[in-house]
N, C-alpha and C. Protein backbone atom coordinates (compact mmCIF):
# COMPACT_ATOMS: atom_id res chain seq x y z
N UNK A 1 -9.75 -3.63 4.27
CA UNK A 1 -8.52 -3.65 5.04
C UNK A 1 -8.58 -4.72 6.12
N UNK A 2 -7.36 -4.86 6.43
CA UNK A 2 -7.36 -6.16 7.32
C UNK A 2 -6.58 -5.53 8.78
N UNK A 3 -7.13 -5.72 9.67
CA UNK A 3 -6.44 -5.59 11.46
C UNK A 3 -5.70 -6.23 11.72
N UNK A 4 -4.09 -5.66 12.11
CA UNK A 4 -3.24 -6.87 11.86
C UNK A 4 -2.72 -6.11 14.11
N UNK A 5 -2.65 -7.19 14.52
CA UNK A 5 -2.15 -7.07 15.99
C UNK A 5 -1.42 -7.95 16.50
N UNK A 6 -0.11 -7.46 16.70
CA UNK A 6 1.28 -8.16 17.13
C UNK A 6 1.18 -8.15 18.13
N UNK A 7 1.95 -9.18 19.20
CA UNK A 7 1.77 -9.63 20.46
C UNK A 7 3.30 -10.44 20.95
N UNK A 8 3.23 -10.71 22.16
CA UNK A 8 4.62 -11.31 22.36
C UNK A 8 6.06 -10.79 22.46
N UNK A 9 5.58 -9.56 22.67
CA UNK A 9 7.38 -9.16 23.15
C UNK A 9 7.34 -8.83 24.23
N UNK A 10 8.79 -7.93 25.00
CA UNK A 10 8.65 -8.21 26.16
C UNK A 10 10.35 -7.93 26.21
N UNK A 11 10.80 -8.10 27.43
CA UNK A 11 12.10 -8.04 28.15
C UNK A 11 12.89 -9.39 28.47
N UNK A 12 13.68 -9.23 27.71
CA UNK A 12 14.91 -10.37 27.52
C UNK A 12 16.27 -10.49 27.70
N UNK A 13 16.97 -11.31 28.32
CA UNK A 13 17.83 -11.24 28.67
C UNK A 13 18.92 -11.65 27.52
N UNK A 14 20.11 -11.36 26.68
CA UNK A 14 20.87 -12.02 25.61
C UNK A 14 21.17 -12.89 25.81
N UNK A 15 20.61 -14.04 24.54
CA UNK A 15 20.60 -15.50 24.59
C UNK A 15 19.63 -15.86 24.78
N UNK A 16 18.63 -15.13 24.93
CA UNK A 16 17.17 -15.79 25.22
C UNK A 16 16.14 -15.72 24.10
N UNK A 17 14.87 -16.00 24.21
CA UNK A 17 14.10 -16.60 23.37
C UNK A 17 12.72 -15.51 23.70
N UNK A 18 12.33 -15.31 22.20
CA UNK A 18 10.60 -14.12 22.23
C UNK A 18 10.05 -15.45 21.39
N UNK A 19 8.87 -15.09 21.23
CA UNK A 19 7.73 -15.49 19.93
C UNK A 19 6.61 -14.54 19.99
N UNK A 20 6.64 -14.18 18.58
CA UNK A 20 5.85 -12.87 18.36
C UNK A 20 4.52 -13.70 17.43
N UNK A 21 4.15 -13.04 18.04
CA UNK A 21 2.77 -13.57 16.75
C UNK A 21 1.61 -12.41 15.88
N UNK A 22 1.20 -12.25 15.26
CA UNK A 22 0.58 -11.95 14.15
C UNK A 22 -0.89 -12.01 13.95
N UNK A 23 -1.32 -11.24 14.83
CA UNK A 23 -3.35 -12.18 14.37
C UNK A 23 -3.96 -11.25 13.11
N UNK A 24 -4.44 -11.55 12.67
CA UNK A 24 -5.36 -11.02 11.92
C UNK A 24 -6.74 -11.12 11.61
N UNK A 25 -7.60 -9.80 11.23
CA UNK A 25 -9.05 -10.24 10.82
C UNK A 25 -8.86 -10.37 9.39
N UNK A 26 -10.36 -11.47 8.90
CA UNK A 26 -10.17 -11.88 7.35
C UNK A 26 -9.38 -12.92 6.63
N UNK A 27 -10.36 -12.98 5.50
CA UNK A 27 -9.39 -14.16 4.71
C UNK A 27 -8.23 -13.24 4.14
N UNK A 28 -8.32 -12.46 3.64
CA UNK A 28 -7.25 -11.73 3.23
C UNK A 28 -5.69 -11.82 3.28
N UNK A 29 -5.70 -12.13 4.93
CA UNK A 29 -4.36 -12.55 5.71
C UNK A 29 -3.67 -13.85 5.16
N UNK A 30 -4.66 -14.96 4.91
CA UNK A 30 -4.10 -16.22 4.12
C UNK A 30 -3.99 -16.23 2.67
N UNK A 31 -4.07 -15.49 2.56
CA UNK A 31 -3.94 -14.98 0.74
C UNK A 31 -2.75 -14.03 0.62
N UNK A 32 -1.79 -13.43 1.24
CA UNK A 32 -1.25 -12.69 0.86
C UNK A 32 0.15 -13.21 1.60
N UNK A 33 1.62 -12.03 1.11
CA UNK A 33 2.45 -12.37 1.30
C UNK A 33 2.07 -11.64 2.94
N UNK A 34 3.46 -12.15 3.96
CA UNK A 34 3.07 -11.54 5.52
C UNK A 34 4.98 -11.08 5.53
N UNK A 35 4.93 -10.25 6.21
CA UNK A 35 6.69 -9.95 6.51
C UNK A 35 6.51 -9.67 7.72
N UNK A 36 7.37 -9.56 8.60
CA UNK A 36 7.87 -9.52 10.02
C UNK A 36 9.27 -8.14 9.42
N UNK A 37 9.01 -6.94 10.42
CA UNK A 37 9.96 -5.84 10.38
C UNK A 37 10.06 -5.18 11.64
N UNK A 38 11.69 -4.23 11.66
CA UNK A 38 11.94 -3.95 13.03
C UNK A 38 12.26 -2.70 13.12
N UNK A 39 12.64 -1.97 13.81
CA UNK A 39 12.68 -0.26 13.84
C UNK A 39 13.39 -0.24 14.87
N UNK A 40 14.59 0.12 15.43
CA UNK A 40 15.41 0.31 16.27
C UNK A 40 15.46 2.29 16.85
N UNK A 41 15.73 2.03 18.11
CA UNK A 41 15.60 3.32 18.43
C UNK A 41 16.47 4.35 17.66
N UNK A 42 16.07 5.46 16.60
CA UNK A 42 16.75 6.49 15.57
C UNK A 42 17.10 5.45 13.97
N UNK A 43 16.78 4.59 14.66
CA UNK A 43 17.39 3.65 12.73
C UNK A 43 16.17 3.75 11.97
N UNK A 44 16.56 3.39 10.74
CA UNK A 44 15.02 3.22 9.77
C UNK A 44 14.51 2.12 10.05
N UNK A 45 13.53 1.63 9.67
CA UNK A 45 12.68 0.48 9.49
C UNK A 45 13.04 -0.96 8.66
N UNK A 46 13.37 -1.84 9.27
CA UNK A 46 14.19 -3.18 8.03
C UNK A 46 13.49 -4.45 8.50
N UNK A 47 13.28 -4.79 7.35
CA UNK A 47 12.62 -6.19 6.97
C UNK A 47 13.06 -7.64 7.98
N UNK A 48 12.72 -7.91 8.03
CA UNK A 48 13.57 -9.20 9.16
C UNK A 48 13.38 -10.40 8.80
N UNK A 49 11.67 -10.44 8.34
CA UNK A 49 11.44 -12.36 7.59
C UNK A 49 10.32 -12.04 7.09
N UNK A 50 9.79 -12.72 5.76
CA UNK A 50 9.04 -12.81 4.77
C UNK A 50 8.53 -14.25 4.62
N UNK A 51 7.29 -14.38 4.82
CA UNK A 51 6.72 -15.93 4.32
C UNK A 51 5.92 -15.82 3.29
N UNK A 52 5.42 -16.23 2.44
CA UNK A 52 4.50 -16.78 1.30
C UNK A 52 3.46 -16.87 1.82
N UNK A 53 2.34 -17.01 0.70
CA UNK A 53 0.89 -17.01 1.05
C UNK A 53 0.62 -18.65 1.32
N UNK A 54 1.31 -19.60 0.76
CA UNK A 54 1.52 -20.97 1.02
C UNK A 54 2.31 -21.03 2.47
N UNK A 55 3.22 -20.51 3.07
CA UNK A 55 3.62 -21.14 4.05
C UNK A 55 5.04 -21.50 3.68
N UNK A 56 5.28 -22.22 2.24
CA UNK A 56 6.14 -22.86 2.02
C UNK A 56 8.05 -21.74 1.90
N UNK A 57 7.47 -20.91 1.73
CA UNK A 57 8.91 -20.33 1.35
C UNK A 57 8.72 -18.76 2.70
N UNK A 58 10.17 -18.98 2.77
CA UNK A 58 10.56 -18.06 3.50
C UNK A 58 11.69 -17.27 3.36
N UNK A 59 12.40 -16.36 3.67
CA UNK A 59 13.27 -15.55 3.81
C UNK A 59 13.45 -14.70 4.84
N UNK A 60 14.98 -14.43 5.11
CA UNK A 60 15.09 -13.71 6.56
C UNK A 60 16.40 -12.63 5.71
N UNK A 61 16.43 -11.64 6.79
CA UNK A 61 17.71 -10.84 6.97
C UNK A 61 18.42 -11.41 7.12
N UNK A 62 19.87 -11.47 6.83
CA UNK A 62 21.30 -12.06 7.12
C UNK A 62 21.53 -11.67 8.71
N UNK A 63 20.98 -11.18 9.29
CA UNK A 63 21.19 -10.62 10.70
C UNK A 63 20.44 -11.82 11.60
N UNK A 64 19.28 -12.39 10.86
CA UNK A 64 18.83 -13.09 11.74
C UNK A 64 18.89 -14.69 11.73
N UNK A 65 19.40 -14.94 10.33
CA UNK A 65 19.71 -16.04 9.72
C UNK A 65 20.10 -17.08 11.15
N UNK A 66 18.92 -17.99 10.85
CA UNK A 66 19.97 -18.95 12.07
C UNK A 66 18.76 -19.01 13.37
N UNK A 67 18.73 -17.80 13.50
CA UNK A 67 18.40 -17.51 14.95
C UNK A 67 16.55 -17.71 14.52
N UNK A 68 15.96 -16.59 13.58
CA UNK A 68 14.55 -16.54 13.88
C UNK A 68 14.20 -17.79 12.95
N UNK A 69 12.43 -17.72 13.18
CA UNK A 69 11.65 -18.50 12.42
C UNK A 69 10.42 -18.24 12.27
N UNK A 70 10.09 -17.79 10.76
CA UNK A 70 8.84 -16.98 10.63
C UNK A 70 7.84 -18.52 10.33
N UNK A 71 6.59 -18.47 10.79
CA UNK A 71 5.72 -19.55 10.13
C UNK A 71 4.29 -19.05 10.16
N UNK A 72 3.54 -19.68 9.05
CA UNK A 72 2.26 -19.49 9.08
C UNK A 72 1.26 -20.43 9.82
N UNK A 73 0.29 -20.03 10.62
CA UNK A 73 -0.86 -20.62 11.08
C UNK A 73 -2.26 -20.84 10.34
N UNK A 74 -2.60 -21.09 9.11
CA UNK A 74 -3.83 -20.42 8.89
C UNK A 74 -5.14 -21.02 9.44
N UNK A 75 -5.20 -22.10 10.17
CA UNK A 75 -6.59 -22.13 10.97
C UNK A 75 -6.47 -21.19 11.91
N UNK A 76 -5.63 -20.56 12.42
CA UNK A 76 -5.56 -19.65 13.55
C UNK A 76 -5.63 -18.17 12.91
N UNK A 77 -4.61 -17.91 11.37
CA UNK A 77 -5.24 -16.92 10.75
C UNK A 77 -3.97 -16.08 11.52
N UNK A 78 -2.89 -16.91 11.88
CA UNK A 78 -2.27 -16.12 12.30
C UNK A 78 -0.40 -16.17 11.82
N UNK A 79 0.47 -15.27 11.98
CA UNK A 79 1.62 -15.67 11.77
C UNK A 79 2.67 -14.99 12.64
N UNK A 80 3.59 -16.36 13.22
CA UNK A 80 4.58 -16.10 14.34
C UNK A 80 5.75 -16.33 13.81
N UNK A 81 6.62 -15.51 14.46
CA UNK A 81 7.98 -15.24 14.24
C UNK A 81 8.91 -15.62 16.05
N UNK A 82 9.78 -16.70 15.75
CA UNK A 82 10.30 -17.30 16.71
C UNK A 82 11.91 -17.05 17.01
N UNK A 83 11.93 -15.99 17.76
CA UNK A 83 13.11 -15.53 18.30
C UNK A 83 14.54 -16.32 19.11
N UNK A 84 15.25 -16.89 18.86
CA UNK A 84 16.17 -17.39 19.56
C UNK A 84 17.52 -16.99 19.77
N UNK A 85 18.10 -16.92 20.72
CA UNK A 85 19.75 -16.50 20.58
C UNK A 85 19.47 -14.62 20.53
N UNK A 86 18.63 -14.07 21.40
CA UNK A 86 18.71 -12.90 21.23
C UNK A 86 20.06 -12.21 21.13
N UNK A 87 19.84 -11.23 20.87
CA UNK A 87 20.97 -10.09 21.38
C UNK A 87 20.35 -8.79 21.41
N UNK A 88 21.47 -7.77 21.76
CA UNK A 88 20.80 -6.67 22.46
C UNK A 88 20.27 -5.85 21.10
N UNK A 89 21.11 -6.06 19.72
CA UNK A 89 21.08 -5.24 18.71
C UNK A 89 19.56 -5.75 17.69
N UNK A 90 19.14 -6.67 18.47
CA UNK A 90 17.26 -7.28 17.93
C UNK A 90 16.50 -6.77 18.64
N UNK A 91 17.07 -5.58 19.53
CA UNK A 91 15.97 -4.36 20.33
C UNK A 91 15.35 -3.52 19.29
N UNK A 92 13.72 -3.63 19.56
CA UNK A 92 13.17 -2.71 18.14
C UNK A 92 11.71 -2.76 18.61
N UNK A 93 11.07 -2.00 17.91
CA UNK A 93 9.33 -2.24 17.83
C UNK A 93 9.72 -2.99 16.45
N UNK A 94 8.65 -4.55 16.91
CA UNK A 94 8.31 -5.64 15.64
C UNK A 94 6.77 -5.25 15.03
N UNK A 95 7.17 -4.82 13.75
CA UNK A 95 6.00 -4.84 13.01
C UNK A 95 5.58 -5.63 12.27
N UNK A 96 3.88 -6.21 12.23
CA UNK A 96 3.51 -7.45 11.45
C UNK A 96 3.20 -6.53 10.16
N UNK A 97 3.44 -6.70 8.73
CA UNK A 97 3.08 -6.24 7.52
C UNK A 97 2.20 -7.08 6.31
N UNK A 98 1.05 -6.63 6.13
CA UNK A 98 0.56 -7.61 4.96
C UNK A 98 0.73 -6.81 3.62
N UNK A 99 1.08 -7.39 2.34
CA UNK A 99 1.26 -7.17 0.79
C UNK A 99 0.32 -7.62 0.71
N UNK A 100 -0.61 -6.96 -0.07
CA UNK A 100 -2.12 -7.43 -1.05
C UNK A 100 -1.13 -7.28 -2.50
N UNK A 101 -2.08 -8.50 -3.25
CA UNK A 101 -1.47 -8.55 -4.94
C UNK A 101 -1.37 -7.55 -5.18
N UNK A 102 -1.81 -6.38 -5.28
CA UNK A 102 -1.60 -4.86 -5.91
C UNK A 102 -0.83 -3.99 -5.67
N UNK A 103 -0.21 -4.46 -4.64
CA UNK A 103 0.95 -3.44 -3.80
C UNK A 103 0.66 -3.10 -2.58
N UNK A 104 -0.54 -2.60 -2.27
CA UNK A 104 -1.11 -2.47 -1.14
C UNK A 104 -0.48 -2.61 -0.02
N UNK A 105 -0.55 -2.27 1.25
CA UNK A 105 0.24 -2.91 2.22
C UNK A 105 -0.95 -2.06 3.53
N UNK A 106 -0.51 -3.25 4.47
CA UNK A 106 -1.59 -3.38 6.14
C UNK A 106 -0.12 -3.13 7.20
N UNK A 107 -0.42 -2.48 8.08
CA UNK A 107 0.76 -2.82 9.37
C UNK A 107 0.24 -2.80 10.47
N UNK A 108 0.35 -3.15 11.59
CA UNK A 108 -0.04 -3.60 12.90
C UNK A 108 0.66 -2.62 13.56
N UNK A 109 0.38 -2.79 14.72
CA UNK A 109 0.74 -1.49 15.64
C UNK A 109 2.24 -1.39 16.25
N UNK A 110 2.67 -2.46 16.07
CA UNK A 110 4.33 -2.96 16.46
C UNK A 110 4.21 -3.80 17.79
N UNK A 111 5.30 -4.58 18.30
CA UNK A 111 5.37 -4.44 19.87
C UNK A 111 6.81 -4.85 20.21
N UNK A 112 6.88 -4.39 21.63
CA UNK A 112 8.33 -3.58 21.80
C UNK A 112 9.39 -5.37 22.17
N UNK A 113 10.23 -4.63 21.71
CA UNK A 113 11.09 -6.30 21.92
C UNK A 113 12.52 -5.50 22.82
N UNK A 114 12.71 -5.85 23.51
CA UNK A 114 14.20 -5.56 24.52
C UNK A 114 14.94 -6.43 25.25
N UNK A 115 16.29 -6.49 24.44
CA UNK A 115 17.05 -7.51 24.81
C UNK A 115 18.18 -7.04 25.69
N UNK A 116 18.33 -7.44 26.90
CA UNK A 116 19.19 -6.51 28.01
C UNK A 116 20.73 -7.21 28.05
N UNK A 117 21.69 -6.92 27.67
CA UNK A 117 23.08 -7.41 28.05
C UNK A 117 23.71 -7.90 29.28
């Protein structure tokens, strides 16, 4: 298993800017797919951005389209997600998620993101 620990949130004002980042122990982390997900206070849990084990491809929620930017680090072993144009409705605990080829899945502990109106 791999230790995945999110970092970088914090209290924001709408219109403003987070960067969350992603560390991980192991090669594992650069081998696999990584997603970025959010949990709003009483909502379920939803996907927000997805990168590749290359780096090269990405995907976001239609909610965030525009605004975030997921990228990979791998000398750092790490992966950040770049918040811009907040709003209040991107208030959530951000969870870092790893997919192993098998299905498998790793999650990090979350950290709290609050965007104030």
């Amino acid at each position: 298993q791999v230790q995945l620990v999110e970092s970088g949130g914090g209290l924001v004002q709408t219109g403003g800017s987070l960067r969350l980042s992603c560390a991980a122990s192991g090669s594992a982390f650069s081998r696999n797919i990584v997603s970025w997900h959010r949990q709003a206070p009483g909502k379920q849990r939803e996907l927000v951005a997805t990168i590749s084990q290359d780096g090269f491809n990405t995907d976001y929620a239609d909610s965030v389209k525009g605004r975030f930017t997921i990228s990979r680090d791998k000398a750092k072993n790490t992966v950040s997600l770049e918040m811009n144009s907040l709003k209040p409705e991107d208030t959530g605990i951000y969870y870092c998620k790893l997919v192993y080829m098998n299905g498998e899945e790793d999650w990090g502990q979350g950290t709290q993101v609050t965007v104030s109106s």
